[in-house]
Structure formats: C-alpha cells, structure tokens
C-alpha atoms as a PDB file:
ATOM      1  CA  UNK A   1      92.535  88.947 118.290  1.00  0.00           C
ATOM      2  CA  UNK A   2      95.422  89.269 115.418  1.00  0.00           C
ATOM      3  CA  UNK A   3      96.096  87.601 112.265  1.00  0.00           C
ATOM      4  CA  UNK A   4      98.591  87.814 109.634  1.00  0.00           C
ATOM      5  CA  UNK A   5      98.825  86.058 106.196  1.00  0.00           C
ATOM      6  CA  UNK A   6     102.606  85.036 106.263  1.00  0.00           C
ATOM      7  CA  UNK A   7     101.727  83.462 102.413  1.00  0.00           C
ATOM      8  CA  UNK A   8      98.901  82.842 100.646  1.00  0.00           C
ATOM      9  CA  UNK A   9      98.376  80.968  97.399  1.00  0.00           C
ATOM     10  CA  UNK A  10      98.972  77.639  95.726  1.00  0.00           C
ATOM     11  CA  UNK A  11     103.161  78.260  96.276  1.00  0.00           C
ATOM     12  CA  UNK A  12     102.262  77.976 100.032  1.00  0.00           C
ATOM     13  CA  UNK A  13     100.145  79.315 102.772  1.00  0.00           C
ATOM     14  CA  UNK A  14     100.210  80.077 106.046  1.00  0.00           C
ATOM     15  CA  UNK A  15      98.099  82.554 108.490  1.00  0.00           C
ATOM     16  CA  UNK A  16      99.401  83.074 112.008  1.00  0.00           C
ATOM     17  CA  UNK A  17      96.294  83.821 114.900  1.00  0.00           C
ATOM     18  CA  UNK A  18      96.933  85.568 118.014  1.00  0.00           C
ATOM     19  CA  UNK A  19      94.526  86.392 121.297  1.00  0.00           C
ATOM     20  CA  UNK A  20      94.831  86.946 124.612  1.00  0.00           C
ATOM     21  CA  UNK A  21      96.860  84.027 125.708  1.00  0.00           C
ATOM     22  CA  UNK A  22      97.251  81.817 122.586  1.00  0.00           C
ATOM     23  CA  UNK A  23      99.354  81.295 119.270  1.00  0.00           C
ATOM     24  CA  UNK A  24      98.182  79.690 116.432  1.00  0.00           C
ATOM     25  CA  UNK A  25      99.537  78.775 112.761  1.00  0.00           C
ATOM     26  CA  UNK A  26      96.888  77.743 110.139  1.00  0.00           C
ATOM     27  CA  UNK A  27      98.830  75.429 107.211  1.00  0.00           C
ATOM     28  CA  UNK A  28     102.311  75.099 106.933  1.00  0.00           C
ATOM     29  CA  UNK A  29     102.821  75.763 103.369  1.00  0.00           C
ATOM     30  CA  UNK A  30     106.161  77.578 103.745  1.00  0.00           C
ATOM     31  CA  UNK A  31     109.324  76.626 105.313  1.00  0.00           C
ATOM     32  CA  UNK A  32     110.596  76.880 108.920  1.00  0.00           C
ATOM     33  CA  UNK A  33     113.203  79.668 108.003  1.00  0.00           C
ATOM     34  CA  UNK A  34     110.199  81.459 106.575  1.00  0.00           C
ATOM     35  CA  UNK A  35     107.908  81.060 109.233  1.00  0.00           C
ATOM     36  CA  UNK A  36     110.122  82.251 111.451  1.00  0.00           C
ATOM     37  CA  UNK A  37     111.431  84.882 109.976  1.00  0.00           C
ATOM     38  CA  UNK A  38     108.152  86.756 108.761  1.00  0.00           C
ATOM     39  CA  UNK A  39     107.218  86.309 112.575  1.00  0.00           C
ATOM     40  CA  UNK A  40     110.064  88.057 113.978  1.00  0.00           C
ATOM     41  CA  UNK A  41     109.356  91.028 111.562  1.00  0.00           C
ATOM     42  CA  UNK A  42     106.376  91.317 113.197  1.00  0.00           C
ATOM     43  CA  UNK A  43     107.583  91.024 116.678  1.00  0.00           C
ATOM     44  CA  UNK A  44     106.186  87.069 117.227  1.00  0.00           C
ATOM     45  CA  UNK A  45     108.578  84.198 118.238  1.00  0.00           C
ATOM     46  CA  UNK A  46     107.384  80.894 116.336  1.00  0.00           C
ATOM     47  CA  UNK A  47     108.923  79.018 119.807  1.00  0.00           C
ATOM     48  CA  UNK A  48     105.236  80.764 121.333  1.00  0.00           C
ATOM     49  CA  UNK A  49     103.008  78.914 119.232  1.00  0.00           C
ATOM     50  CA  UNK A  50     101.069  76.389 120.733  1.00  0.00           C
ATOM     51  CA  UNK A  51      99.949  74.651 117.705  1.00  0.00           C
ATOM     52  CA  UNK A  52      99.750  74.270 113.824  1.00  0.00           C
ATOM     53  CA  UNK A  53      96.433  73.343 112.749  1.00  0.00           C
ATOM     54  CA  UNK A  54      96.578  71.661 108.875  1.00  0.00           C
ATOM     55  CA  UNK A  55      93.460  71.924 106.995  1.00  0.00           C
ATOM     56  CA  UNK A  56      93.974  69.276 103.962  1.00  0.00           C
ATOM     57  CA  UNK A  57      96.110  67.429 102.708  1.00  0.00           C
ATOM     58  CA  UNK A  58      97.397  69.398  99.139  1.00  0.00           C
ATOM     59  CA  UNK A  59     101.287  70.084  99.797  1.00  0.00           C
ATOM     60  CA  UNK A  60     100.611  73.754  99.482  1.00  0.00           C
ATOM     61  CA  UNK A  61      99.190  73.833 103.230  1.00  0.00           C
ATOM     62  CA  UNK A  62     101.229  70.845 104.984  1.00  0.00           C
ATOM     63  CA  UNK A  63     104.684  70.190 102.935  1.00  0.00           C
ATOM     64  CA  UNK A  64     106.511  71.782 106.106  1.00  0.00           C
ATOM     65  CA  UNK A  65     104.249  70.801 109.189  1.00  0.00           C
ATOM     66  CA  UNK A  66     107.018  68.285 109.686  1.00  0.00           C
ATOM     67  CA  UNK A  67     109.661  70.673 110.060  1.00  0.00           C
ATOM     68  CA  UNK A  68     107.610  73.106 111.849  1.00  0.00           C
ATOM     69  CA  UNK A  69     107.367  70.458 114.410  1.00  0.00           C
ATOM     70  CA  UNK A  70     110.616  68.815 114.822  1.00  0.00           C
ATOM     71  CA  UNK A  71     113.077  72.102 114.616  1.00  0.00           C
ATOM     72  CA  UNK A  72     110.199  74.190 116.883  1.00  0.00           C
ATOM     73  CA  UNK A  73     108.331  71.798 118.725  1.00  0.00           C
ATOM     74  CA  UNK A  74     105.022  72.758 117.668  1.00  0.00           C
ATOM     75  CA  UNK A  75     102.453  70.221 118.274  1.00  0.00           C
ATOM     76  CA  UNK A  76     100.832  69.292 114.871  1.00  0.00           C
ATOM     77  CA  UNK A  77      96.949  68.865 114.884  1.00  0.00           C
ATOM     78  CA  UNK A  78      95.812  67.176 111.560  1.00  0.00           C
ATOM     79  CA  UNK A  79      92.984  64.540 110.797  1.00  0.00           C
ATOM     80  CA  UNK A  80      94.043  61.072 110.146  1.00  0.00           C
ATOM     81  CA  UNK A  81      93.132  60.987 106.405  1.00  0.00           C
ATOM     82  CA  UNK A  82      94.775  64.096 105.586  1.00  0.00           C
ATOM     83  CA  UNK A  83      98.211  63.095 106.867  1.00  0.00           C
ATOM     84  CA  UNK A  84      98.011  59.748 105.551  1.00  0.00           C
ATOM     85  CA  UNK A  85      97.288  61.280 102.359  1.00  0.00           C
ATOM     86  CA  UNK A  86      99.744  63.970 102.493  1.00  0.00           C
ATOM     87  CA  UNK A  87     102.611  61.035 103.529  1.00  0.00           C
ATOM     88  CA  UNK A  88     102.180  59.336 100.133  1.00  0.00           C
ATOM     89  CA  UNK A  89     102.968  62.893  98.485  1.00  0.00           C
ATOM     90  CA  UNK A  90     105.178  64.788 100.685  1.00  0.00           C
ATOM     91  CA  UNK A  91     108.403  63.816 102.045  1.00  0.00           C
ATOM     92  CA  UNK A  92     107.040  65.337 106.322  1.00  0.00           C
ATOM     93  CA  UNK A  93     109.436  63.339 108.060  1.00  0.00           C
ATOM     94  CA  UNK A  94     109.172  61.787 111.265  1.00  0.00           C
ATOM     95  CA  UNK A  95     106.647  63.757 113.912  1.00  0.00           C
ATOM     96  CA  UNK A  96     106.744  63.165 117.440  1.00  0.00           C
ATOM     97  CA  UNK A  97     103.626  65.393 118.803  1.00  0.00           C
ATOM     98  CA  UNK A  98     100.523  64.715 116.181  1.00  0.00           C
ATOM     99  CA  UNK A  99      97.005  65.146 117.520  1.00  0.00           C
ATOM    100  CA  UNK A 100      93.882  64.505 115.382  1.00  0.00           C
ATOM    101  CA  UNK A 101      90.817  65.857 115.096  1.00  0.00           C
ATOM    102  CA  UNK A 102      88.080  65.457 112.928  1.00  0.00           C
ATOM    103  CA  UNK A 103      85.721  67.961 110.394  1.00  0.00           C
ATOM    104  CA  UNK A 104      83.100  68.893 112.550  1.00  0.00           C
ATOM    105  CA  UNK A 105      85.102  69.248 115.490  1.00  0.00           C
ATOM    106  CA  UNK A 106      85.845  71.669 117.699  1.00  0.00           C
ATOM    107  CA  UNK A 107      89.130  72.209 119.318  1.00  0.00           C
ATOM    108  CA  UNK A 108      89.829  73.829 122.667  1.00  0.00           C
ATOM    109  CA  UNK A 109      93.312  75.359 122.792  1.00  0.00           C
ATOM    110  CA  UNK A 110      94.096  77.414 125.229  1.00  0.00           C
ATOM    111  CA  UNK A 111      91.625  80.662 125.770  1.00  0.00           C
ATOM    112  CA  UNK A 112      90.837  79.779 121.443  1.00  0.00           C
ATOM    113  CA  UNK A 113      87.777  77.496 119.869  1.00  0.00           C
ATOM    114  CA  UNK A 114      88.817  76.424 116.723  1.00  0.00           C
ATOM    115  CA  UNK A 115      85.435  75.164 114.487  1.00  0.00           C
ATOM    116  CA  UNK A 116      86.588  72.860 112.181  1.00  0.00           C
ATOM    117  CA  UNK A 117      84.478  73.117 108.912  1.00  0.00           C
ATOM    118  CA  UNK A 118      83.995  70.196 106.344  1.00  0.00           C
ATOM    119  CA  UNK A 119      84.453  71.446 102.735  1.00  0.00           C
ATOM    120  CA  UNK A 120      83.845  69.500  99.465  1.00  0.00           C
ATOM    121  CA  UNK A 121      86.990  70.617  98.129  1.00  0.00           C
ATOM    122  CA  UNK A 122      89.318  67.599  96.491  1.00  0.00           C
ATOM    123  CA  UNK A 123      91.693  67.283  99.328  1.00  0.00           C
ATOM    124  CA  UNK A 124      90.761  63.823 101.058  1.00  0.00           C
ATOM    125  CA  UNK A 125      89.395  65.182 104.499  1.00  0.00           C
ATOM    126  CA  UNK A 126      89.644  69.208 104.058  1.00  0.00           C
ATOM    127  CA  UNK A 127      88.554  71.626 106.482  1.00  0.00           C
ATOM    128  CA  UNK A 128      87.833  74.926 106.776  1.00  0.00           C
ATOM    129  CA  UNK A 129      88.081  77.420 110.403  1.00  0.00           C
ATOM    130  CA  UNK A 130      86.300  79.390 112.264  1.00  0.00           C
ATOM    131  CA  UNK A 131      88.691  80.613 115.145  1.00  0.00           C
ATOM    132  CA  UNK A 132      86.456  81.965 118.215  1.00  0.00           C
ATOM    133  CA  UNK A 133      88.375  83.596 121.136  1.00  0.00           C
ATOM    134  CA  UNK A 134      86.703  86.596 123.756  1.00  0.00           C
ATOM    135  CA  UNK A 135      83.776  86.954 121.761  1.00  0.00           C
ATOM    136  CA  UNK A 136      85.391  87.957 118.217  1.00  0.00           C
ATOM    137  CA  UNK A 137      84.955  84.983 115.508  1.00  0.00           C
ATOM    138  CA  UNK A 138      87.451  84.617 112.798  1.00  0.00           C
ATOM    139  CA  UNK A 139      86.796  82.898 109.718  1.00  0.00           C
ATOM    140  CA  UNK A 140      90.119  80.917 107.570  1.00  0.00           C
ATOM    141  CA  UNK A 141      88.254  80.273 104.640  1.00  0.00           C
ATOM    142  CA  UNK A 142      90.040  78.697 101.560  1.00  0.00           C
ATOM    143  CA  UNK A 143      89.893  75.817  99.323  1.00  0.00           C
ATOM    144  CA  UNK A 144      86.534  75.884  99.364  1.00  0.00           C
ATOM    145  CA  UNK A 145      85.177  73.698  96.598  1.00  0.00           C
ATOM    146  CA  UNK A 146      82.233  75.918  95.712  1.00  0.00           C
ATOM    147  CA  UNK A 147      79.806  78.400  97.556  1.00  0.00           C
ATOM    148  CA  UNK A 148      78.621  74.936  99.810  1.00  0.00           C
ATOM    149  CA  UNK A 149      75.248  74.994 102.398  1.00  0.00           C
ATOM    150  CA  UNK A 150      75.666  77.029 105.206  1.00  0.00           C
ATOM    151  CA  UNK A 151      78.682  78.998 103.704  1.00  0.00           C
ATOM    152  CA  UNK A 152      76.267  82.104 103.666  1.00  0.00           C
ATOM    153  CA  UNK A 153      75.211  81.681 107.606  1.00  0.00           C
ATOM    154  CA  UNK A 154      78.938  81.475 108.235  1.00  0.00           C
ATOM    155  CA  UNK A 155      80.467  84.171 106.893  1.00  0.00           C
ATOM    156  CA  UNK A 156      77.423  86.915 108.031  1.00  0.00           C
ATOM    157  CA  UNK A 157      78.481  85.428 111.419  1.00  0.00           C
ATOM    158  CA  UNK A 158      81.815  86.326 111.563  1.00  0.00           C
ATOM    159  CA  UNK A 159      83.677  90.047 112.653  1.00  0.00           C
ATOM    160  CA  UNK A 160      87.172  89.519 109.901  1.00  0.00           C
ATOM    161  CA  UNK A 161      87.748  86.476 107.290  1.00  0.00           C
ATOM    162  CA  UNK A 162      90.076  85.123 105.330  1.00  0.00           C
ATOM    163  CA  UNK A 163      88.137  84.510 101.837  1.00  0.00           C
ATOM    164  CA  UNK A 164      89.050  82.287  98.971  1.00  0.00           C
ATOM    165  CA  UNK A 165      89.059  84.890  96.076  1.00  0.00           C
ATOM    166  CA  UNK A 166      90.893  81.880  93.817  1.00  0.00           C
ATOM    167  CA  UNK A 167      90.240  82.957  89.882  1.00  0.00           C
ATOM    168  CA  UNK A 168      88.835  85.499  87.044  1.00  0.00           C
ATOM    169  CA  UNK A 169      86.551  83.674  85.489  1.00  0.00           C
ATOM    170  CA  UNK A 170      87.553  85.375  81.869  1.00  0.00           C
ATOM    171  CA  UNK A 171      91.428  84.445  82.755  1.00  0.00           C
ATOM    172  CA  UNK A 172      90.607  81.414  83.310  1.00  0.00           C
ATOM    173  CA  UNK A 173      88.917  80.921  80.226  1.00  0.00           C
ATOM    174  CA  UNK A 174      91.251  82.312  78.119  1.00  0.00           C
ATOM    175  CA  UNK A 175      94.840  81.545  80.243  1.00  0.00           C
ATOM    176  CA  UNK A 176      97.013  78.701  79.276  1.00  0.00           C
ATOM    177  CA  UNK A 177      95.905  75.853  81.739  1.00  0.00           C
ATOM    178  CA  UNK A 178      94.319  72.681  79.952  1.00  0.00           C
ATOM    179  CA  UNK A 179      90.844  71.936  79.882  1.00  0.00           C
ATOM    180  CA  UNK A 180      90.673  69.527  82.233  1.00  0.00           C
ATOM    181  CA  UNK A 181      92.470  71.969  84.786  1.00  0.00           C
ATOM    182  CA  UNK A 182      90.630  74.377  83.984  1.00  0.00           C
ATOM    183  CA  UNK A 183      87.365  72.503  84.619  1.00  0.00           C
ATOM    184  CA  UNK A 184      88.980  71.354  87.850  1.00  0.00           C
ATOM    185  CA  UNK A 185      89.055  74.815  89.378  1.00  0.00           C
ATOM    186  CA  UNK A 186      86.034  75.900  88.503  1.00  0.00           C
ATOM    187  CA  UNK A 187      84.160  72.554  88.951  1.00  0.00           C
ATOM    188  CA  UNK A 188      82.689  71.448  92.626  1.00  0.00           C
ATOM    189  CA  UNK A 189      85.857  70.523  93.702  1.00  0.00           C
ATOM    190  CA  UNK A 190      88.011  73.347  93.013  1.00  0.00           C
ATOM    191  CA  UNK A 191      88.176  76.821  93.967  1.00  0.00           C
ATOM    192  CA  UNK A 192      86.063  79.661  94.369  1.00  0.00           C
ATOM    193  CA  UNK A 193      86.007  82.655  91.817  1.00  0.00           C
ATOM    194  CA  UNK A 194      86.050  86.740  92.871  1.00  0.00           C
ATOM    195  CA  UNK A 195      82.887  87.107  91.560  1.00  0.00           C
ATOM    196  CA  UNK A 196      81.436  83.733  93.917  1.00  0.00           C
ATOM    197  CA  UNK A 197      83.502  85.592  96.750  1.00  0.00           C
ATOM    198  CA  UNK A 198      82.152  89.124  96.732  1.00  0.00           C
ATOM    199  CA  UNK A 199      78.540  87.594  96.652  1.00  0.00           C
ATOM    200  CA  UNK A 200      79.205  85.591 100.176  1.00  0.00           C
ATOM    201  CA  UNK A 201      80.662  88.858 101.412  1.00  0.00           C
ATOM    202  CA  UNK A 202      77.496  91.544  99.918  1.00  0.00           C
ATOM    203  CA  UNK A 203      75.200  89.080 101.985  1.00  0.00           C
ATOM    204  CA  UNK A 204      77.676  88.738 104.548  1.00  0.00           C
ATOM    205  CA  UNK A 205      77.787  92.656 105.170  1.00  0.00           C
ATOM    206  CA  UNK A 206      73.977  93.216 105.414  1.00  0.00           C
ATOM    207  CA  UNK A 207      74.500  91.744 109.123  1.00  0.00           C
ATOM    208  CA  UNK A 208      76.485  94.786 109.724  1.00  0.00           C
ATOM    209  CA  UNK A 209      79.166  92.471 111.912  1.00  0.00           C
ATOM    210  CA  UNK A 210      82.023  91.823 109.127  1.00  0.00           C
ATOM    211  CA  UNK A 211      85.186  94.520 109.859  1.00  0.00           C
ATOM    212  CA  UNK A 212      86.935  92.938 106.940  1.00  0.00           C
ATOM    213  CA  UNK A 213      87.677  90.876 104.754  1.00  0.00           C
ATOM    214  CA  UNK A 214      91.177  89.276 103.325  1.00  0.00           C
ATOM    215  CA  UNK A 215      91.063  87.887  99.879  1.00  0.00           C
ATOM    216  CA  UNK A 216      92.839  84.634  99.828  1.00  0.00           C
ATOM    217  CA  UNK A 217      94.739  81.725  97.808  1.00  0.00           C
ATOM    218  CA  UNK A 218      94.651  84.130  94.595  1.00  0.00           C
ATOM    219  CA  UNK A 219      95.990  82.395  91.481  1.00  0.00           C
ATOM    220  CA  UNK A 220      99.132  83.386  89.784  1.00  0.00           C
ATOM    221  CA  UNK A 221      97.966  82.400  86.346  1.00  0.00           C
ATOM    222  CA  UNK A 222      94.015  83.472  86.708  1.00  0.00           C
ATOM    223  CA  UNK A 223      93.777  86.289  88.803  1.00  0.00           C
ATOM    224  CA  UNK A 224      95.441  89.301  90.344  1.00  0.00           C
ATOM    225  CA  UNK A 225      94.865  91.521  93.272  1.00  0.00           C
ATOM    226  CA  UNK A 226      93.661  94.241  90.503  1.00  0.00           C
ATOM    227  CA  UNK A 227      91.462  92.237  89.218  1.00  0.00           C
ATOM    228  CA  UNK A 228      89.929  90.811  92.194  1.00  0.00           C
ATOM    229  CA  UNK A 229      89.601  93.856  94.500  1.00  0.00           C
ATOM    230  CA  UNK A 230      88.210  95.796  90.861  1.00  0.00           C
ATOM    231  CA  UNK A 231      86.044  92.572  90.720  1.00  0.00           C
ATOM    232  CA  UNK A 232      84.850  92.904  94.835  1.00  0.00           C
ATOM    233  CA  UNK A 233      84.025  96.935  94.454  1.00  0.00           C
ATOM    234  CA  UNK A 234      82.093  96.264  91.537  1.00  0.00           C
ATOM    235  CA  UNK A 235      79.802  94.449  93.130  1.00  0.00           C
ATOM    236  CA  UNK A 236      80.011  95.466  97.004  1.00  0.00           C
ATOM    237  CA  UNK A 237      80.757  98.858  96.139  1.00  0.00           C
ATOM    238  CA  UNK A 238      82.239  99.953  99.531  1.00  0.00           C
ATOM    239  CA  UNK A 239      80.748  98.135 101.921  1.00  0.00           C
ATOM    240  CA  UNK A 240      83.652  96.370 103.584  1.00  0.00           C
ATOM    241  CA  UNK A 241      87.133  96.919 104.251  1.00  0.00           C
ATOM    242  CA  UNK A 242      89.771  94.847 101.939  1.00  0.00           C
ATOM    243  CA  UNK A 243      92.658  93.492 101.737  1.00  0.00           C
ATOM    244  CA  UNK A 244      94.666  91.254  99.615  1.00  0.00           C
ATOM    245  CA  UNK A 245      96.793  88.172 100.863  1.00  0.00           C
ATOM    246  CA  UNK A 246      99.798  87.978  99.290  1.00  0.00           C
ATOM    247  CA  UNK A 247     101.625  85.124  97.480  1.00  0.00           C
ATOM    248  CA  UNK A 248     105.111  85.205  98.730  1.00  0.00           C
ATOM    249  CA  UNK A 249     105.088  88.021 101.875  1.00  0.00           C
ATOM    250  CA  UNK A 250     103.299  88.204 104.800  1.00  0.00           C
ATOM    251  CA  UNK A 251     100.797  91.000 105.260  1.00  0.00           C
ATOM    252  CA  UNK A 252     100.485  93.320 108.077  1.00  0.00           C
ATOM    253  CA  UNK A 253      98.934  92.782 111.204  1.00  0.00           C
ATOM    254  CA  UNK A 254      95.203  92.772 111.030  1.00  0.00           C
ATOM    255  CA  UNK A 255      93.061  93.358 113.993  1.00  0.00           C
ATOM    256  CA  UNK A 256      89.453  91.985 114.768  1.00  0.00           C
ATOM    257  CA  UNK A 257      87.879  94.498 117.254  1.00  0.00           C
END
C-alpha cells in the first residue's frame, strides 16, 4: 500500500491511497486541476481512481467532490447527512454517481476495506478511516474532536497513519483568533493539539507495529511543522518515523510495508 497527502489543512485536504488493484481519494478539499495535477507528478492518473470517499461535511474536505465527479467520473461515496449538509454551504453541483454509507460501516472496494470511524467532531455525520488492504491497515485520522474511546486501540493497531496534529496549545492561547474560536478548537468538538497527538502515538508505538506517522490538518495560525515535530520528539523521543503533511503541496510517496 501507498499514500500521499496531495493537501492537508483547513485550505483543503486530500490523501490519495493506492494497493494492489485499487485507487482511492480521501476528501476533496482541492480542485480538479489540482488533483490531477499533483497525481501526474507522481506518476498516478486521477481517471484510475475508483472512488472518493468524503469524511464530513466542512468545505475544506468536500467543496470539490462535485467536480471530481462530473469532469472524472469518480463515483462519490458520502453519508446522507454530510452531503445534505455540505449542499446548504457549498455550491457541489449536480452528481450523477453518489453512494452512501454510514459511520460504522465498512466499505468493500475493490481488493480495499475501508472502516468508517464515527468522530465527535462538529461536522454533522463525520468520519474517520481505517483503510485495510493485504494485511497492512492504514489509519486517515483528522478532525478528530478530542482523544475519543477507542482512539488509543486504534491507532496501536495500525502499520502508517495520518494524525491530526491541529494546534500549539501556547499559539493558540496567545494568536489572534477570538475566544469563542479559540474555545472551539480546543473544546470537544474541535481539533486535536501536538501534544494530544504525540501521546496517541507514544502508546501507539509500544505495540511495536506503527512504521510512521504523518502529522495532519496543521493550523496556519496555531501551529507549524517546527513546532509540532519539536513538540512530537519531545515527548516520543525517537520512537517513530515522521513526517509532516503539508498545506498547499502534496508530499511524497509513503509506503506501508
């Protein structure tokens, strides 16, 4: 299995999954011209995909799902709250190939078993993934509302990840948002801070199964990837491998062995 972070963050995200015999997009945060173009850098034609998978309904992850689908015929799975929701707030256009699941599903697409993951974050139906293809499991992990039950027992069971690292908690504090903004992201509803992150990853890497980790959705105003991997290797030391999603370019090819 592959994955790439084509854009991570709250100006749009998108992570591209390959295995054996199957081609997946998580989000659709960024435009078609995008998509397609950070693909073919890497060697990937979008017209392969066989699906884009939308986990909530904040236009950051699904503004483009209706382009994605019309201009490349990608069939768009999504749950029925989250696209009604994201139809009142985003202008996705007509779709003709939408199939929905549900949180707690799990979705069987081509050789690939997609987990779908409930999270108490404030989109209206959000969901997290688990992607689980020739043994190898694959965790897309973002928007995560807080460090929720069973978070733990799924990240020690996973070989790579895809972490919410969202916010500094001392930029936060003192960076220009407004209180109640503030309070949103760190509340039970928001986002997940580095520190929150590198303690689901230290308990994640006593299992010894975790190749490595990708810190995810950093913020522009609260965070850095200076901050957060100094923030991670203060408290894991060296126990994983790291990387850092970026905001507006797609990272390299990452391999789960």
């Amino acid at each position: 299995m592959i994955a790439i972070s084509l854009q991570s963050g709250s100006s749009g995200n998108c992570i591209y999954v390959e295995t054996q015999s199957t081609r997946l997009l998580f989000d659709a945060g960024i435009n078609g011209v995008q998509t397609e173009e950070r693909l073919a850098a890497q060697g990937r034609d979008i017209r392969d995909v066989d699906a884009v998978i939308i986990s909530h309904d904040h236009s950051d992850h699904i503004r483009h799902a209706g382009v994605l689908q019309r201009k490349f015929g990608l069939p768009v799975f999504v749950t029925p709250a989250t696209l009604a929701a994201a139809a009142s707030r985003c202008a996705l256009g007509k779709m003709q190939d939408v199939r929905h699941f549900r949180s707690n599903d799990k979705l069987r697409i081509g050789d690939v078993l997609v987990h779908a993951i409930p999270t108490p974050h404030d989109g209206v139906d959000g969901s997290a993934f688990v992607v689980e293809a020739g043994g190898k499991r694959l965790g897309i992990l973002t928007d995560l509302g807080h460090v929720f039950k069973d978070l733990l027992q799924i990240v020690a069971s996973l070989d790579a990840v895809f972490l919410e690292s969202n916010y500094d908690p001392e930029m936060l504090a003192h960076g220009p948002y407004p209180a109640y903004l503030k309070q949103r992201i760190k509340g039970p509803r928001g986002h997940i801070s580095n520190i929150e992150a590198a303690e689901v990853l230290l308990h994640a890497s006593h299992s010894n199964r975790l190749q490595w980790a990708c810190l995810a959705h950093l913020s522009e105003q609260n965070n850095n990837p200076d901050v957060a991997l100094r923030t991670h290797r203060k408290i894991m030391a060296e126990k994983l491998t790291l990387y850092v999603a970026d905001r507006y370019r797609a990272s390299a090819i990452l391999h789960v062995l």
